[in-house]
N, C-alpha and C. Protein backbone atom coordinates (compact mmCIF):
# COMPACT_ATOMS: atom_id res chain seq x y z
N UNK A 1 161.57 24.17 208.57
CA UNK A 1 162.51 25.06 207.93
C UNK A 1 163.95 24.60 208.14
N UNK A 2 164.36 24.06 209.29
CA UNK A 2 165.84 23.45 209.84
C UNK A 2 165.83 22.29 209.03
N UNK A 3 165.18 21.60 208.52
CA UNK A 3 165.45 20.05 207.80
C UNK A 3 165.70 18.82 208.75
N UNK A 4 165.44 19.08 210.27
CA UNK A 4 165.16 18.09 210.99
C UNK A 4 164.44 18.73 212.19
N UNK A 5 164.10 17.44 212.98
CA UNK A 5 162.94 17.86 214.23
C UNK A 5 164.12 18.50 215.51
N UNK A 6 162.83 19.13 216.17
CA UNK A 6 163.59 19.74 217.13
C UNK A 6 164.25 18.72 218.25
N UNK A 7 165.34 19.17 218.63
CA UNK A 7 166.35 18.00 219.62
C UNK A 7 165.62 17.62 220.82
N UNK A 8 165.05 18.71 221.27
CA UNK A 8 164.48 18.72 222.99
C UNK A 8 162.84 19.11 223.05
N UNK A 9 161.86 18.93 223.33
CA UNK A 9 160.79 19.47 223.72
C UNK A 9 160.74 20.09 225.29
N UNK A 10 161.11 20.91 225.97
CA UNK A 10 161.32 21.28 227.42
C UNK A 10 159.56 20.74 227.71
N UNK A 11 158.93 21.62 226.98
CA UNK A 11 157.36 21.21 227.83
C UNK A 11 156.34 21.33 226.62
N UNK A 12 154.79 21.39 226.73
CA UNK A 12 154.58 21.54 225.20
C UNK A 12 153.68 22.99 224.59
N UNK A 13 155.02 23.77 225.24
CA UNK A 13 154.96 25.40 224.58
C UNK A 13 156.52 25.28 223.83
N UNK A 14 157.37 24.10 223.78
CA UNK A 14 158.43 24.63 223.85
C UNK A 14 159.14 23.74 223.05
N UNK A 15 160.13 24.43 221.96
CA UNK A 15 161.13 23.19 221.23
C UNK A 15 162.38 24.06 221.16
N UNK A 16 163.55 22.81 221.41
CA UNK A 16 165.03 23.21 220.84
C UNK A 16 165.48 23.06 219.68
N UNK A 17 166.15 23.30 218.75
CA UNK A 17 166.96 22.35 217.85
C UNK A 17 168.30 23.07 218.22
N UNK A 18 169.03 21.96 218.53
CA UNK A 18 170.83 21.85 218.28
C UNK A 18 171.32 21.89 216.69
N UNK A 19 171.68 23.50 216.19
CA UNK A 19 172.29 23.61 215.32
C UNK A 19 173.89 23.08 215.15
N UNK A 20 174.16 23.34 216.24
CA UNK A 20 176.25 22.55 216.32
C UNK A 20 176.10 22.85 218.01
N UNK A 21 177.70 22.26 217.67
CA UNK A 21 177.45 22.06 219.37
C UNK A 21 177.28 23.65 220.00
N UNK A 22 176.89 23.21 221.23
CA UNK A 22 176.48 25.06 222.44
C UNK A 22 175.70 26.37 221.01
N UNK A 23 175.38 25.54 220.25
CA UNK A 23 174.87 26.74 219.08
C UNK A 23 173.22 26.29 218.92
N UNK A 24 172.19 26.71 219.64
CA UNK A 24 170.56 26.32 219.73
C UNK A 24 169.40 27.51 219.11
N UNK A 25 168.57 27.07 218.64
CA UNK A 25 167.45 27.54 218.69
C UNK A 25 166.57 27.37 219.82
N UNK A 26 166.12 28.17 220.13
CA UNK A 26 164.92 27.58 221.23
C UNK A 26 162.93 28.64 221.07
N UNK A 27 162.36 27.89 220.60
CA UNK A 27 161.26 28.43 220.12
C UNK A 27 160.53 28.50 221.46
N UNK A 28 159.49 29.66 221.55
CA UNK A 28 158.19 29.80 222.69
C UNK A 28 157.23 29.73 222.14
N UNK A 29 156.12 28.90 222.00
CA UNK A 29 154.78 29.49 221.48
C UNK A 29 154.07 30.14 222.44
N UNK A 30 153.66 31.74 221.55
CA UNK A 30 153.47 32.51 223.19
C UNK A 30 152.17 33.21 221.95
N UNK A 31 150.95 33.13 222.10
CA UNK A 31 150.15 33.41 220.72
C UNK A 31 149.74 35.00 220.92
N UNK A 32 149.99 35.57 222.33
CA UNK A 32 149.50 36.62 222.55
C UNK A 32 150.69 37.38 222.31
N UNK A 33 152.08 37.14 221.90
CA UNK A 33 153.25 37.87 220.99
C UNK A 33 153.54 37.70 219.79
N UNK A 34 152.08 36.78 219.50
CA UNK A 34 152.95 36.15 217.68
C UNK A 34 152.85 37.87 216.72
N UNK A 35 153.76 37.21 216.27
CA UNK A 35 154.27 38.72 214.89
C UNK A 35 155.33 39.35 215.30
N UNK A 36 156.35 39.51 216.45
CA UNK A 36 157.02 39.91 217.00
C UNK A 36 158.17 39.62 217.22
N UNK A 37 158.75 38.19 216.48
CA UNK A 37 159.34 37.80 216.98
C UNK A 37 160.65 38.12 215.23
N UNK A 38 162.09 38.03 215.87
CA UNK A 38 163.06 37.97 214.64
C UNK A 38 164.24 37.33 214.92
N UNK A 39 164.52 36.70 214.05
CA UNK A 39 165.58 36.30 213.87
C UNK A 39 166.95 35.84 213.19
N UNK A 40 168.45 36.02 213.09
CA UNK A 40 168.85 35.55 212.10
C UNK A 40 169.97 34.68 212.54
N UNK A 41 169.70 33.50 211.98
CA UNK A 41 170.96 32.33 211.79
C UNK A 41 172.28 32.79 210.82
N UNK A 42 173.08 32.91 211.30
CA UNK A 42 174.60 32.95 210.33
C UNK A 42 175.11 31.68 210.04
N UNK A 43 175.05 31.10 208.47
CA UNK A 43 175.73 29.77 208.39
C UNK A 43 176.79 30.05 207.11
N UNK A 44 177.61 28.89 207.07
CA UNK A 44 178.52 28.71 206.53
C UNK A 44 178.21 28.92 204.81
N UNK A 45 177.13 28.23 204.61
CA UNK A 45 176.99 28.28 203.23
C UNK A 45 174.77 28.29 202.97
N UNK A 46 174.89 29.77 202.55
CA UNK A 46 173.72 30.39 202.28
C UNK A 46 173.10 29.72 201.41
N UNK A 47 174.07 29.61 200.18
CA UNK A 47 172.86 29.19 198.76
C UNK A 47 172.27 27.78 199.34
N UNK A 48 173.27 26.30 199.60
CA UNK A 48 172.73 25.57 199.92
C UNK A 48 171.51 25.27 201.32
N UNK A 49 171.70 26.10 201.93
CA UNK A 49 171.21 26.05 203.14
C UNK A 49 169.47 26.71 202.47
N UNK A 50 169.58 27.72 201.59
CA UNK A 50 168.25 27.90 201.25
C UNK A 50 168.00 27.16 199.94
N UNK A 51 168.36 26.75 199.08
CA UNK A 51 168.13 25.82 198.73
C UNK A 51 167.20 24.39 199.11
N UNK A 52 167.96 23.58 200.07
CA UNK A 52 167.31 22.79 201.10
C UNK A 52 165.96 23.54 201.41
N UNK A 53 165.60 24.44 201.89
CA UNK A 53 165.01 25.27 202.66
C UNK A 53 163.72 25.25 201.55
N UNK A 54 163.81 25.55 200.12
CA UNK A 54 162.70 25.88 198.82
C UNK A 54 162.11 24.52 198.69
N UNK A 55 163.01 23.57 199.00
CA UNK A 55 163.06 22.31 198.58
C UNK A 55 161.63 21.47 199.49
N UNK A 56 161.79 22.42 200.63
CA UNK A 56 160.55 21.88 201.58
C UNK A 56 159.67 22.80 201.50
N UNK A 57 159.20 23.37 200.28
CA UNK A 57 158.18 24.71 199.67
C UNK A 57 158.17 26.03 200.36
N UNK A 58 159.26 26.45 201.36
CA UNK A 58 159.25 27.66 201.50
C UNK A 58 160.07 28.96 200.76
N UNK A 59 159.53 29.71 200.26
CA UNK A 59 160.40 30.43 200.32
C UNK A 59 160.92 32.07 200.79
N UNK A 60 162.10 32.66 200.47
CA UNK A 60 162.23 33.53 201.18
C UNK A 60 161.71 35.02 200.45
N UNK A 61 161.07 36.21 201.57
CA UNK A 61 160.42 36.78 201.08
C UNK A 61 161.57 38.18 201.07
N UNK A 62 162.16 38.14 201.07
CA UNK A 62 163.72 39.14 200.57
C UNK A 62 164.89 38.39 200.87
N UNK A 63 165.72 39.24 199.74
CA UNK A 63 167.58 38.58 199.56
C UNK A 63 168.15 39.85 199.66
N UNK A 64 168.98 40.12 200.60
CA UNK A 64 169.78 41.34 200.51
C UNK A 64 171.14 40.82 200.39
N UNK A 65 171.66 41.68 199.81
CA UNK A 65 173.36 42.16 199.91
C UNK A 65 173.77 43.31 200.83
N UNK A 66 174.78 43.23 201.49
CA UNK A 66 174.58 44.57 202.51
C UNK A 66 176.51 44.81 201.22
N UNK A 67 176.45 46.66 201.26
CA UNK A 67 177.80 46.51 201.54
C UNK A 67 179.50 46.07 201.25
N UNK A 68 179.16 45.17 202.46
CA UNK A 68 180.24 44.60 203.09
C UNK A 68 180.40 43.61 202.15
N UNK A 69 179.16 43.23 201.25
CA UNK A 69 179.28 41.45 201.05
C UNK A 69 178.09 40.69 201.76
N UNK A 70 177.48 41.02 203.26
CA UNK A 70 176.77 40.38 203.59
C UNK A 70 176.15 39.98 203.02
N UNK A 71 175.36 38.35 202.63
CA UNK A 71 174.11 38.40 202.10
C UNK A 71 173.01 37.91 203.39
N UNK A 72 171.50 38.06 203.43
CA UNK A 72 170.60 37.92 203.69
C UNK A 72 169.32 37.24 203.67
N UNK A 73 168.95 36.39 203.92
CA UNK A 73 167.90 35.67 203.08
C UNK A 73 166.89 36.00 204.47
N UNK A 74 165.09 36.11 204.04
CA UNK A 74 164.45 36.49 205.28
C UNK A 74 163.39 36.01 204.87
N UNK A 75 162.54 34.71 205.57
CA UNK A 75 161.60 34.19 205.79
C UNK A 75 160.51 35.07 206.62
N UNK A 76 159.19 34.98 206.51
CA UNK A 76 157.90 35.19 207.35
C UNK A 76 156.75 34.41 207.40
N UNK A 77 156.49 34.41 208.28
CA UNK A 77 155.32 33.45 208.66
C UNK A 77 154.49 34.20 208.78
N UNK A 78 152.94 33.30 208.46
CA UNK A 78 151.85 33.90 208.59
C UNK A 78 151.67 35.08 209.71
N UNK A 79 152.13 35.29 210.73
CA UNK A 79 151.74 35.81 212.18
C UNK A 79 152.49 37.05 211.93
N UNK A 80 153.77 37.08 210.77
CA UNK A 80 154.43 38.29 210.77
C UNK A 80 156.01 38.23 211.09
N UNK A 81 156.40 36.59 211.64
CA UNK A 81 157.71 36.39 212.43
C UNK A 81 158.54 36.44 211.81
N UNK A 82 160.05 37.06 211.66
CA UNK A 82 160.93 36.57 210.79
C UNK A 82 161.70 35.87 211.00
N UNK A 83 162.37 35.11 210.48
CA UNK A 83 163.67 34.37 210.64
C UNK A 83 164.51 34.43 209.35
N UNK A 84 166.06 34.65 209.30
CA UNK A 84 166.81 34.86 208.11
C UNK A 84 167.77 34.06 208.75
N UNK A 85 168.68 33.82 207.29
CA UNK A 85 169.97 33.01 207.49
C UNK A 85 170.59 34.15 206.66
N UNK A 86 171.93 34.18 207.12
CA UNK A 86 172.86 35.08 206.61
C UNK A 86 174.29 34.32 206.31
N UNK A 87 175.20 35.27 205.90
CA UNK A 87 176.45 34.13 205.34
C UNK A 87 177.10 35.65 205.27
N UNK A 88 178.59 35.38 205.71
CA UNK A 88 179.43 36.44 205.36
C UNK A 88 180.40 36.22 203.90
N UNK A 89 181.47 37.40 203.04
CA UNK A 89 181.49 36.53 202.04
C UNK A 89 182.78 35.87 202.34
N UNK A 90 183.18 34.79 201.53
CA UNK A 90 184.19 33.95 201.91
C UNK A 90 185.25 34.50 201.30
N UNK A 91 186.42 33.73 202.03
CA UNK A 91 188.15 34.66 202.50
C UNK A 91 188.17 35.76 203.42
């Protein structure tokens, strides 16, 4: 889903990826919590970032607007997990 491999393997339950600098993901495979887990990345630029993202056959299973402007994009995996990227609007 990131468009590259994870930076670090700590052990093999476990991966990093270095989004920018001091800014990480860090995954657990823990199978007796899968479905539980959420998350959302804030990046600079949404459309392209999911874009990329369709491009490697996933796609996202809601787009919100909050509001404010926020937008939302929210992935799930089989197990139930989410992960979203969000973007605030620009100016």
């Amino acid at each position: 889903m990131l468009g590259f491999p994870p930076s670090i393997f700590p052990d093999d339950r476990e991966a990093v990826w270095e989004l920018a600098d001091h800014r990480m993901v860090y995954i657990v495979q823990r199978p007796e919590r899968a479905g539980n887990a959420l998350h959302t990345v804030m990046v600079d630029d949404l459309d392209s970032r999911v874009g990329r993202i369709s491009h490697r056959g996933l796609e996202p299973v809601s787009l919100e607007t909050y509001s404010n402007g926020v937008r939302k994009i929210t992935y799930v995996d089989p197990d139930g997990n989410e992960i979203a990227f969000g973007a605030v609007p620009a100016g």
